[in-house]
C-alpha atoms as a PDB file:
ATOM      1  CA  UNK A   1     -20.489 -15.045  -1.468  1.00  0.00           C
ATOM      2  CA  UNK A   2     -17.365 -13.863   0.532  1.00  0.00           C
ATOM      3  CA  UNK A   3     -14.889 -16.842   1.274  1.00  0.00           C
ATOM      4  CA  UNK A   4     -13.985 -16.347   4.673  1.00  0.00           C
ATOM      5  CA  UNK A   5     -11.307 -18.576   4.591  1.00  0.00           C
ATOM      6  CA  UNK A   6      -7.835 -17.825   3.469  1.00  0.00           C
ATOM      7  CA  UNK A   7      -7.627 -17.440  -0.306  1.00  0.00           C
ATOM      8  CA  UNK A   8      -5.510 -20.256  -1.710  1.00  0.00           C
ATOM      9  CA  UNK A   9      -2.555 -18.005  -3.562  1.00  0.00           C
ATOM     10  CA  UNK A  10      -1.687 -19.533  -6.930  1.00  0.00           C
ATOM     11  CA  UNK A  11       1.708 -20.403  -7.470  1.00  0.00           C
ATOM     12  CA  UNK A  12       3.903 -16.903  -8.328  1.00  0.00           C
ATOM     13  CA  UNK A  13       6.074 -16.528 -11.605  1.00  0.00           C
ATOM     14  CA  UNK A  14       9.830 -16.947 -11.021  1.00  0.00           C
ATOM     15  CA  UNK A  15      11.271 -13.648 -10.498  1.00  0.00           C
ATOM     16  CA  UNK A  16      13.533 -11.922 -13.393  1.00  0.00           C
ATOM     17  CA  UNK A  17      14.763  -9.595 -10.466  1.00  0.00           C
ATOM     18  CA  UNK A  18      15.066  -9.284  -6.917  1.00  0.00           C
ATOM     19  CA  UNK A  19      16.409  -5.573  -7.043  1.00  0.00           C
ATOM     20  CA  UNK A  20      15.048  -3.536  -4.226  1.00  0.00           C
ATOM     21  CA  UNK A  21      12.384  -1.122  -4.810  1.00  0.00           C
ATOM     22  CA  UNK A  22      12.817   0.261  -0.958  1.00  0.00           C
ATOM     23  CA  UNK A  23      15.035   0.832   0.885  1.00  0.00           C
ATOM     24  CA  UNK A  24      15.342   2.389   4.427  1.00  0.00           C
ATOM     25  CA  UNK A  25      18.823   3.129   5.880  1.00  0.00           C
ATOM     26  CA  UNK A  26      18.799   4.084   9.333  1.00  0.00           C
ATOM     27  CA  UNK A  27      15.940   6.048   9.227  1.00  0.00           C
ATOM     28  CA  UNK A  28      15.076   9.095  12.506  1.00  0.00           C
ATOM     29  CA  UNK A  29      12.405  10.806  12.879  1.00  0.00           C
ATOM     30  CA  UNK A  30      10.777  12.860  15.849  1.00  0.00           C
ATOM     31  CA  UNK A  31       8.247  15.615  16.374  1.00  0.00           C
ATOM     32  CA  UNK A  32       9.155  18.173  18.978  1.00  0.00           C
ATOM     33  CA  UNK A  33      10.906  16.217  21.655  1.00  0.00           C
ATOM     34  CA  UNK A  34       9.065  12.585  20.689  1.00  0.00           C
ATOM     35  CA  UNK A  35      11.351  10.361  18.717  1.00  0.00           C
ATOM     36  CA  UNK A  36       9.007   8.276  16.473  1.00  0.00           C
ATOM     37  CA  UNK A  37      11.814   6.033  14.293  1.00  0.00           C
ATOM     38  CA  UNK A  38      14.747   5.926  15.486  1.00  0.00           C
ATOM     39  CA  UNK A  39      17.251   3.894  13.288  1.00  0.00           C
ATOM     40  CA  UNK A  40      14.634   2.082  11.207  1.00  0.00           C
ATOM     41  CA  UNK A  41      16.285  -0.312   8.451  1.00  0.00           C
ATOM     42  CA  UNK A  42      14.400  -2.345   5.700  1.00  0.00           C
ATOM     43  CA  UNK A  43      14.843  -3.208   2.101  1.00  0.00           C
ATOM     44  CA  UNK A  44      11.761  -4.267   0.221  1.00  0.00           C
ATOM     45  CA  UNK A  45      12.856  -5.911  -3.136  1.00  0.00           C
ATOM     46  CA  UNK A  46      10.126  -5.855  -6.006  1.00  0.00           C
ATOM     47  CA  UNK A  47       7.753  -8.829  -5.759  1.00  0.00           C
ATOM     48  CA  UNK A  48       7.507  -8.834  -1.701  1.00  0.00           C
ATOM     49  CA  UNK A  49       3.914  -8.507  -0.367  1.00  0.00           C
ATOM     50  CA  UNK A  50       4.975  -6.711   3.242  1.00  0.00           C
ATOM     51  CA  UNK A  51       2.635  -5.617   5.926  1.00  0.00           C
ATOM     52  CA  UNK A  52       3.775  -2.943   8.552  1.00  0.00           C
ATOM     53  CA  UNK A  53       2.362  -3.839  12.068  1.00  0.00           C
ATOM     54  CA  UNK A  54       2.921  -2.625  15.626  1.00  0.00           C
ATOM     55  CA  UNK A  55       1.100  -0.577  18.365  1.00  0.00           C
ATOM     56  CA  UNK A  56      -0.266   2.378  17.961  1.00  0.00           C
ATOM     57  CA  UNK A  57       1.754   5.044  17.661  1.00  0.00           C
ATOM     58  CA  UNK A  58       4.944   2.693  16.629  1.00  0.00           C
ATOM     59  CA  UNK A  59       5.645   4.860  13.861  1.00  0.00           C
ATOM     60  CA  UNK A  60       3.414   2.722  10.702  1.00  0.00           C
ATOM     61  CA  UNK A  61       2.437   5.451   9.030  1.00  0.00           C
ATOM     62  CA  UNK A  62       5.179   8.200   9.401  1.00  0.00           C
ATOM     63  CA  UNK A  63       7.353   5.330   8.009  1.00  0.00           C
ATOM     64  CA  UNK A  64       4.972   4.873   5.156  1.00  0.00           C
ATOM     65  CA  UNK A  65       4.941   8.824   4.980  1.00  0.00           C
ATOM     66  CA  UNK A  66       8.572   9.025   4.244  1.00  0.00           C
ATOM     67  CA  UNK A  67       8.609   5.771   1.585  1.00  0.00           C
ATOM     68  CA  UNK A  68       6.137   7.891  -0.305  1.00  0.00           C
ATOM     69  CA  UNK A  69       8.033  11.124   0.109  1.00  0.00           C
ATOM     70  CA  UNK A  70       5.426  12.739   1.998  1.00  0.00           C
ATOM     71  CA  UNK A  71       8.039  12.923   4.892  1.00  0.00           C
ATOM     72  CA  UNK A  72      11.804  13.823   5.109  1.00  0.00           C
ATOM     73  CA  UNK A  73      13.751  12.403   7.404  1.00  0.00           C
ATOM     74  CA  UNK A  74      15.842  13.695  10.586  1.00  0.00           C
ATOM     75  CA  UNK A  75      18.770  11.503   9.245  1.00  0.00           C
ATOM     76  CA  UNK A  76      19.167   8.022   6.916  1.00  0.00           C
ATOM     77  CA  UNK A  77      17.644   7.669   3.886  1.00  0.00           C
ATOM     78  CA  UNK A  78      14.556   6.028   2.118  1.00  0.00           C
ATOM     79  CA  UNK A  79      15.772   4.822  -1.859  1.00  0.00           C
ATOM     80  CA  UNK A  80      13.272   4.135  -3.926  1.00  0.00           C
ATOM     81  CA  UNK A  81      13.611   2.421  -7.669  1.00  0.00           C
ATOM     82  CA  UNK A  82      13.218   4.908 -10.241  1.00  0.00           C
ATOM     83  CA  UNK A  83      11.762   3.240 -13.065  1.00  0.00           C
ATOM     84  CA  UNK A  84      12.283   5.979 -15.959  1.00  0.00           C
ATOM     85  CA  UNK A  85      15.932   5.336 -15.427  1.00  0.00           C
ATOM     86  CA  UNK A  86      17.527   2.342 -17.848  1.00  0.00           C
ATOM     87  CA  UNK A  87      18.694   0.359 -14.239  1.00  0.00           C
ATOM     88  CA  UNK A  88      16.082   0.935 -12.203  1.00  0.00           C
ATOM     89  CA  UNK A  89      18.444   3.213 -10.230  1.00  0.00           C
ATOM     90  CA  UNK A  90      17.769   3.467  -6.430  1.00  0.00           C
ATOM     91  CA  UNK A  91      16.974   7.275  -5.872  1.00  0.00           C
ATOM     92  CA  UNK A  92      17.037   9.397  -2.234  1.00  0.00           C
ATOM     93  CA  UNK A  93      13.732  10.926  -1.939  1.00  0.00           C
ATOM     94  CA  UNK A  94      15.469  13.442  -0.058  1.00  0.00           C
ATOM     95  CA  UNK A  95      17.546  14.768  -2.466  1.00  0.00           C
ATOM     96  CA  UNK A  96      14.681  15.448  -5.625  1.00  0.00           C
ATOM     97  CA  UNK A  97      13.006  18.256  -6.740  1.00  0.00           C
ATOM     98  CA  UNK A  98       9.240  17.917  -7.705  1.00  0.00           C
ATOM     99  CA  UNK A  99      10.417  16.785 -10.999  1.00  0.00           C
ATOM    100  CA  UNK A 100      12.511  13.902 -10.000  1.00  0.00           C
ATOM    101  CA  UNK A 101       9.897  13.150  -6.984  1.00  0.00           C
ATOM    102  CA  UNK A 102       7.082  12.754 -10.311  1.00  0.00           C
ATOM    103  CA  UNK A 103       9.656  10.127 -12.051  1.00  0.00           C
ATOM    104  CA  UNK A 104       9.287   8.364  -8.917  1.00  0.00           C
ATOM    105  CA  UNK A 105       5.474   8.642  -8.163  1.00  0.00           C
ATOM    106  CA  UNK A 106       4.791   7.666 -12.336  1.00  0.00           C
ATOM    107  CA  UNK A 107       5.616   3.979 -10.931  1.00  0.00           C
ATOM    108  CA  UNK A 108       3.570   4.302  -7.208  1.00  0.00           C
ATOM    109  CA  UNK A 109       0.344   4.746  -6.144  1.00  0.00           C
ATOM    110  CA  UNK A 110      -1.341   4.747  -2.938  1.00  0.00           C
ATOM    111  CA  UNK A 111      -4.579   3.633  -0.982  1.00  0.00           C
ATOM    112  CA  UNK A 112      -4.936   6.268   1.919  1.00  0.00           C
ATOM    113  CA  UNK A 113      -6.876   4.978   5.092  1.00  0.00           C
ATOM    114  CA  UNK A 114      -9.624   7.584   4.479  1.00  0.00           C
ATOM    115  CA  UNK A 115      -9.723   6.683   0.681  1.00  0.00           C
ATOM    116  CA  UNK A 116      -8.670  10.764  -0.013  1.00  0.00           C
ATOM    117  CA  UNK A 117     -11.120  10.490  -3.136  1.00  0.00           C
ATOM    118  CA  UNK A 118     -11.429  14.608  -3.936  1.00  0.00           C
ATOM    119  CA  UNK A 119     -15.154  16.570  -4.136  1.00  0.00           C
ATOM    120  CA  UNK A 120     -15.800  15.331  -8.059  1.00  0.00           C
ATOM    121  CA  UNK A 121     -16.904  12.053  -9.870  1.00  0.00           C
ATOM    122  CA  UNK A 122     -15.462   8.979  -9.689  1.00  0.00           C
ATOM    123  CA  UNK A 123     -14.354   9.450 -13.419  1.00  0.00           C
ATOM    124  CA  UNK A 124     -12.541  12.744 -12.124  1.00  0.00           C
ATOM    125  CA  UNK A 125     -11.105  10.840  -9.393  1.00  0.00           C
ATOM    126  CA  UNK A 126      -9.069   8.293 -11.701  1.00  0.00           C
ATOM    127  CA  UNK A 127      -8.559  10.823 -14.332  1.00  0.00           C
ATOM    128  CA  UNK A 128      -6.787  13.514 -12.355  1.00  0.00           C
ATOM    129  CA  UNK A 129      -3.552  11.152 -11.961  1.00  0.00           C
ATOM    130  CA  UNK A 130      -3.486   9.988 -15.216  1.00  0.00           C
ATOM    131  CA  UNK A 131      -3.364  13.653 -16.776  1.00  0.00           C
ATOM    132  CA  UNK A 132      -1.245  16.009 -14.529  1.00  0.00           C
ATOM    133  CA  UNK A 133       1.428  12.860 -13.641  1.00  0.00           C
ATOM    134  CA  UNK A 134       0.901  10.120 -16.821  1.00  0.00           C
ATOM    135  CA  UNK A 135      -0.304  13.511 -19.081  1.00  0.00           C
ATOM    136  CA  UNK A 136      -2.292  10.815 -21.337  1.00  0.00           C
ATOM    137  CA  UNK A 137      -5.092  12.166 -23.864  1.00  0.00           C
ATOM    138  CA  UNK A 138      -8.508  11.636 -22.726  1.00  0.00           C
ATOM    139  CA  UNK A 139      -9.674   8.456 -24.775  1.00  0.00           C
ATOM    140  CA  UNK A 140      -6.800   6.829 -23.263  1.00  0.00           C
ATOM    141  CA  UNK A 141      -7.677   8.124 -19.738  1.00  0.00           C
ATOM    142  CA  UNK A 142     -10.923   6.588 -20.304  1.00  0.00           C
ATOM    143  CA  UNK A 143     -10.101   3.560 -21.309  1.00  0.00           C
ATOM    144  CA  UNK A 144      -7.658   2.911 -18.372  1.00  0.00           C
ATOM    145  CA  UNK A 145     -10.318   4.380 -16.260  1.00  0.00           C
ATOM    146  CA  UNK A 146     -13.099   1.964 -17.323  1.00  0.00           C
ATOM    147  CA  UNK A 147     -10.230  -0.634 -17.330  1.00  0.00           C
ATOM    148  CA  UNK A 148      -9.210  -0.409 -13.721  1.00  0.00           C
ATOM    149  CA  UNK A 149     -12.910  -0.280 -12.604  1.00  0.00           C
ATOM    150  CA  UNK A 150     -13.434  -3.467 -14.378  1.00  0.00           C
ATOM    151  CA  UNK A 151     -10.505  -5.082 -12.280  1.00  0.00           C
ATOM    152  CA  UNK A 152     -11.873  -3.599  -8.721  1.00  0.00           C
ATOM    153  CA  UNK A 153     -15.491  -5.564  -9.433  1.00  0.00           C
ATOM    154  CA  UNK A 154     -17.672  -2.719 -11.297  1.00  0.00           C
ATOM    155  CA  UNK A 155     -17.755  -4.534 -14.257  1.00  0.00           C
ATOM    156  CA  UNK A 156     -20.842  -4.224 -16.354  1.00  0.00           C
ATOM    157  CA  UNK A 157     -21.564  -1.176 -14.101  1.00  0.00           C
ATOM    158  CA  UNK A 158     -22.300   1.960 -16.231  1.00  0.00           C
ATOM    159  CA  UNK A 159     -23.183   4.410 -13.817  1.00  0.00           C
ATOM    160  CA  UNK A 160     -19.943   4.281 -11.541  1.00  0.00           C
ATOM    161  CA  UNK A 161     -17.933   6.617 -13.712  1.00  0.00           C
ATOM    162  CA  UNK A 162     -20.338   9.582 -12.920  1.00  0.00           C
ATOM    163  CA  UNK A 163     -21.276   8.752  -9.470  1.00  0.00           C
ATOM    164  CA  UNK A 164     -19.845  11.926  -7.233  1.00  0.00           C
ATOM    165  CA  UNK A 165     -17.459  11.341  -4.688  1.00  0.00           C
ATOM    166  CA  UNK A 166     -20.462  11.013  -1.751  1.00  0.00           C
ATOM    167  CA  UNK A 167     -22.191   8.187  -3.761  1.00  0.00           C
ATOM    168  CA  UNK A 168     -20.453   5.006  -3.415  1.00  0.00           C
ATOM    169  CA  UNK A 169     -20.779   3.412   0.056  1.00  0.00           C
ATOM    170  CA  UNK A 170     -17.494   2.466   2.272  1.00  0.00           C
ATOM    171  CA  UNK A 171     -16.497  -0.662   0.391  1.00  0.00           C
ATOM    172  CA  UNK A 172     -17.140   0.836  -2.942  1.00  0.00           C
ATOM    173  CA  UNK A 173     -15.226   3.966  -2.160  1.00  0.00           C
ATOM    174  CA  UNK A 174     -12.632   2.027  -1.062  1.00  0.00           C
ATOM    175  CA  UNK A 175     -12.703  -0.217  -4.348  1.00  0.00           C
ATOM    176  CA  UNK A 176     -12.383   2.917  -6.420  1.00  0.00           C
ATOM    177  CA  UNK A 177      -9.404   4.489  -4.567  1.00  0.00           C
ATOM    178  CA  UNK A 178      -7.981   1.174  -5.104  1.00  0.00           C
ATOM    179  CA  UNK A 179      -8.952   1.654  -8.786  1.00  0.00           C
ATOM    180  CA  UNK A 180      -7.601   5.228  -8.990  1.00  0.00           C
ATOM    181  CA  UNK A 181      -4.082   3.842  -8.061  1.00  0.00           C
ATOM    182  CA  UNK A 182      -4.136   0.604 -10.616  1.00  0.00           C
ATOM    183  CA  UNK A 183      -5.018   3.356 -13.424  1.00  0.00           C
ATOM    184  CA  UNK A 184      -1.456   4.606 -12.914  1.00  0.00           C
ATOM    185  CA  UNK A 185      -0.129   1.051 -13.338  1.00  0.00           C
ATOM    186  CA  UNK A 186       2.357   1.330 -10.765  1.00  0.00           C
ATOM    187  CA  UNK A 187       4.741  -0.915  -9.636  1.00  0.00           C
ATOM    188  CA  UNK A 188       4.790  -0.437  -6.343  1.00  0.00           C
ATOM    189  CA  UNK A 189       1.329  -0.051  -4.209  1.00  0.00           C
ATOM    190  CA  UNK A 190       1.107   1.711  -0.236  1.00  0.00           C
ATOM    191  CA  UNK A 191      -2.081   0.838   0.996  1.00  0.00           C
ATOM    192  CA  UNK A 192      -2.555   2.931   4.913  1.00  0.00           C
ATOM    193  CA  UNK A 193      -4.867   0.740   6.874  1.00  0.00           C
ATOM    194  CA  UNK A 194      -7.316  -0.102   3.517  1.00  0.00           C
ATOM    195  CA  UNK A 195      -9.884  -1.878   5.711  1.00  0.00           C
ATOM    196  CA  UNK A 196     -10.162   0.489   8.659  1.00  0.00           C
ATOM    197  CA  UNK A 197     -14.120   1.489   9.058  1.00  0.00           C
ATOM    198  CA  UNK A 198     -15.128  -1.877   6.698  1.00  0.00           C
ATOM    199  CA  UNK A 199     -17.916  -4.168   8.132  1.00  0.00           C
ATOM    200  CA  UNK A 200     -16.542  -7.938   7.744  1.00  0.00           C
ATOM    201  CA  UNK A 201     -17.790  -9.223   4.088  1.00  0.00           C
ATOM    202  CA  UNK A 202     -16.647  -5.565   2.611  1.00  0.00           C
ATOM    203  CA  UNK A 203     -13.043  -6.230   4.223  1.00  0.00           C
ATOM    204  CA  UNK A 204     -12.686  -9.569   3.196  1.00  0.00           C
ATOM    205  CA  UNK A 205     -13.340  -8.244  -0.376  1.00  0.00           C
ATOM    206  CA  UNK A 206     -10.470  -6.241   0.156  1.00  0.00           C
ATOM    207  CA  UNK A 207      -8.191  -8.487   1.132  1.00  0.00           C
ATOM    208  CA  UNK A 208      -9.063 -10.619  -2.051  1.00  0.00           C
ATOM    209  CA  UNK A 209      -8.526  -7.454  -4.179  1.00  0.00           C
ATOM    210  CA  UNK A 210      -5.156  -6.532  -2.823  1.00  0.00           C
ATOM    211  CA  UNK A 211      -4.222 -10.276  -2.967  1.00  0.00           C
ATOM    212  CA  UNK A 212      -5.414  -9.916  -6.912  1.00  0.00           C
ATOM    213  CA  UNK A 213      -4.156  -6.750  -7.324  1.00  0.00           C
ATOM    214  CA  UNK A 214      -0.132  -8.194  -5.929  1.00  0.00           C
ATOM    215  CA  UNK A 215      -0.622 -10.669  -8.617  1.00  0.00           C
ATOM    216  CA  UNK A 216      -1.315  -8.692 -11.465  1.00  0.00           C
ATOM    217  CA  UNK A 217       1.309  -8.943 -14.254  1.00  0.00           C
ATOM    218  CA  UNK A 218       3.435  -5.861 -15.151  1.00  0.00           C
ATOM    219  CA  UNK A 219       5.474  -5.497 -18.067  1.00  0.00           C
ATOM    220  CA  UNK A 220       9.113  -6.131 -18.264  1.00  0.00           C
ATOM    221  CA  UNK A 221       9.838  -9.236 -16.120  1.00  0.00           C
ATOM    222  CA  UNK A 222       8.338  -6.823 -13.252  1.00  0.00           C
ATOM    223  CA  UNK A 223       6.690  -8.076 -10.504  1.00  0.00           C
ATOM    224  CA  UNK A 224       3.859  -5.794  -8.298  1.00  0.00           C
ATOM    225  CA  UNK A 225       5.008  -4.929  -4.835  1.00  0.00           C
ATOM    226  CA  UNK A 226       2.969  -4.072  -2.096  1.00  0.00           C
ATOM    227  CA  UNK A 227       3.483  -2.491   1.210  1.00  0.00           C
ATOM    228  CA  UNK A 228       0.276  -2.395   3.242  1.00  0.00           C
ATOM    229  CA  UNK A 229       0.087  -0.491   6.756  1.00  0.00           C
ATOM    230  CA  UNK A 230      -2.185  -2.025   9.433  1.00  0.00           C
ATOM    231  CA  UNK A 231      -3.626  -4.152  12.280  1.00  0.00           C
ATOM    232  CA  UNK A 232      -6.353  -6.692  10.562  1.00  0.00           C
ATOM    233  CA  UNK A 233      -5.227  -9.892  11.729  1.00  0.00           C
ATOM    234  CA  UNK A 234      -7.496 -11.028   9.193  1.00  0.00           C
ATOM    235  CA  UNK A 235      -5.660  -9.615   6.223  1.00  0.00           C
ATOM    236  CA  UNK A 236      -2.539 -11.183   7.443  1.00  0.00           C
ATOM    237  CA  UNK A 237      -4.204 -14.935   8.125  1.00  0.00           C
ATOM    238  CA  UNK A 238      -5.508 -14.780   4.468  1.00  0.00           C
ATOM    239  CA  UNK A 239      -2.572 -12.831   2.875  1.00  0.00           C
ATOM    240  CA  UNK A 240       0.241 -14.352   4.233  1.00  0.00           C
ATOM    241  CA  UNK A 241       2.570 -11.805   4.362  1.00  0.00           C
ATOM    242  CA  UNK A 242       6.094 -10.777   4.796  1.00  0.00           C
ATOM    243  CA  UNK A 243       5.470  -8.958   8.267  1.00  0.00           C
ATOM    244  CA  UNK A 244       7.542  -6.112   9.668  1.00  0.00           C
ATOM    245  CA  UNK A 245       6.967  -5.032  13.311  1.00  0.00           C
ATOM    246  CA  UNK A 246       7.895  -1.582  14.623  1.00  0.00           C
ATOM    247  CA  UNK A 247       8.532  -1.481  18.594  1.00  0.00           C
ATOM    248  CA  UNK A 248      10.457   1.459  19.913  1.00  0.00           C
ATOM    249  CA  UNK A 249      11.267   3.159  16.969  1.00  0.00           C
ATOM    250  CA  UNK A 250      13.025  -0.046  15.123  1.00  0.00           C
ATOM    251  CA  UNK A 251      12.053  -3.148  13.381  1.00  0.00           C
ATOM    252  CA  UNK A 252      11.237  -5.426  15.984  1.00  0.00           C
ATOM    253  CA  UNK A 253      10.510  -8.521  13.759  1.00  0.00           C
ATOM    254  CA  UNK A 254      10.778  -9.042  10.057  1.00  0.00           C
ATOM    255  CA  UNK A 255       9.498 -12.486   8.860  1.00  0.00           C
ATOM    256  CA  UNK A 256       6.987 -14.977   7.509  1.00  0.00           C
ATOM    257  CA  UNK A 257       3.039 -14.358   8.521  1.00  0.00           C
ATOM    258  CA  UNK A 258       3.604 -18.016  10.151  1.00  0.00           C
ATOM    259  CA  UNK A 259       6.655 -17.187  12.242  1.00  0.00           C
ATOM    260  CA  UNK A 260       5.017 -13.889  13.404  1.00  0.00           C
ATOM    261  CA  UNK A 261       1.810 -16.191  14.177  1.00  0.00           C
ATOM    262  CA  UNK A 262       3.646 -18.408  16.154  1.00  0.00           C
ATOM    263  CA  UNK A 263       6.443 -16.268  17.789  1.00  0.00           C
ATOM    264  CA  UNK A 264       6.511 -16.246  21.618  1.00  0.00           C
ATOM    265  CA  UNK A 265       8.453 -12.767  21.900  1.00  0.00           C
ATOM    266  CA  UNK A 266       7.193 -10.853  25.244  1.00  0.00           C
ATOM    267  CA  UNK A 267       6.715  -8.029  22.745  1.00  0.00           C
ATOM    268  CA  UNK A 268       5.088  -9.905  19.306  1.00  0.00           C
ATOM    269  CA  UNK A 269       2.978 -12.850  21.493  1.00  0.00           C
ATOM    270  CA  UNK A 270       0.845  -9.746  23.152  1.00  0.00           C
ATOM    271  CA  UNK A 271       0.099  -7.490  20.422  1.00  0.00           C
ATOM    272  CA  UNK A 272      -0.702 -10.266  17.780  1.00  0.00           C
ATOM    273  CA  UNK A 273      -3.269 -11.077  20.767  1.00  0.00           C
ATOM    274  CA  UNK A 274      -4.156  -7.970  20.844  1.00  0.00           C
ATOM    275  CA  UNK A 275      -4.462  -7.130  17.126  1.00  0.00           C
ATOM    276  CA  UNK A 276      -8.193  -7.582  16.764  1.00  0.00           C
ATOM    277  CA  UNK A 277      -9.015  -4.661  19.718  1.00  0.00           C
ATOM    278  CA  UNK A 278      -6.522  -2.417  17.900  1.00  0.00           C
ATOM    279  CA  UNK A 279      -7.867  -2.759  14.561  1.00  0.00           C
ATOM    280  CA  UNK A 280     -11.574  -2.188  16.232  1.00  0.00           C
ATOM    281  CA  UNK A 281     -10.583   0.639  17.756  1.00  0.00           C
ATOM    282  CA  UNK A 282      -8.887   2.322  14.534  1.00  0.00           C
ATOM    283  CA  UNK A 283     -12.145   1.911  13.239  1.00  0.00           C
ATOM    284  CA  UNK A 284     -14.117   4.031  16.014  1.00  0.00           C
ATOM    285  CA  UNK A 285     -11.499   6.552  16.051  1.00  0.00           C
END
């Protein structure tokens, strides 16, 4: 059965580095004459669990857009840790070719809202990655594959690796795009709105594997990061988050899950209220 109260987090390991693995200097961005962000700064250092709220239309996902280089921006920068240099070094996504943009993407993965699992099998799905970015032989790309399965819940389960795409229903589609992502064993993990279109118990299981997946233990002193995009008040009560607020193109608020709970702000008080429409209506859409 699905707890429905707030998972108790265990107790993190201690850090062995609080280097950023984003960073966004002054970032603009508009389309035609409609400024989206417009001087957006944030540094996310590896370890942070950070979840990217505001109103619709704030600017969430173009900013995720741009962290995964997906974007480029008007002017500022997004840096993002290369992890196949010595350092990490902090890289400008705007300045790489498609080679030094795959360094980048070896060490991130992302969850897209719509779960962007292609027409194939789910084995297909997690392989694809793993062979044209990792370029891993096929034993091992089975092995991860069945391995990352087993961490999303399909344990014991068989069949899943030759289900086709159409097959699994919303919550298990979603639990293998999760599991295409933790085959790459990234470091950092975007997830864009994971629980939009989820009924309740599906989205709370979710939440519990992105809290699970966070925790995960990397190699080399590393800790997982996570950036998550969305408007489930629910995944914030249970995740507890670092939470960063867009309003008018900027970061509005960048804090606690408790302090954005509890804020009074004329512009955080009425969209936290609000939160539970917004997310209903993302779903519908």
């Amino acid at each position: 059965m699905i707890r429905r109260a707030r998972a108790r987090r265990a107790p993190e390991p201690p850090l062995a580095s609080k280097a950023a693995e984003v960073r966004v200097e002054e970032l603009h961005k508009s389309f035609k004459e409609q400024a989206v962000l417009a001087g957006v700064d944030l540094e996310i250092p590896n370890g942070d669990l950070v979840a990217i709220v505001g109103g619709s239309g704030c600017g969430k996902t173009v900013l995720l857009q741009h962290m995964i280089g997906h974007l480029r921006p008007d002017r500022g920068r997004v840096l993002v840790a290369d992890h196949e240099s010595p350092a990490p070094e902090l890289r400008n996504l705007a300045t790489l070719d498609e080679t030094g943009l795959t360094r980048i993407r070896i060490h991130t993965a992302v969850v897209f809202q719509k779960n962007a699992l292609f027409s194939a099998t789910v084995y297909e799905n997690l392989a694809l990655w793993l062979r044209e970015i990792r370029r891993l032989d096929e034993e091992e790309i089975r092995r991860r594959a069945r391995e990352a399965l087993d961490a999303v819940g399909f344990e014991g389960d068989e069949t899943i690796l030759g289900k086709h795409r159409e097959e699994p229903s919303g919550g298990m589609a979603k639990r293998v795009a999760v599991a295409r992502a933790l085959a790459m064993r990234p470091v950092t993990m975007f997830y864009d709105e994971p629980t939009t279109g989820l009924d309740p118990m599906n989205a709370a299981s979710i939440h519990e594997l992105i809290d699970r997946t966070h925790r995960r233990p990397l190699a080399g002193g590393l800790r997982s990061t996570t950036v998550i995009v969305t408007h489930d008040k629910d995944l914030l009560r249970r995740l507890s988050p670092r939470v960063v607020m867009l309003h008018e193109g900027r970061v509005h608020f960048d804090g606690p899950y408790e302090g954005f709970a509890a804020s009074e702000s004329p512009v955080v008080r009425p969209y936290f209220d609000l939160m539970p429409g917004l997310h209903q209506r993302a779903q519908v859409a």
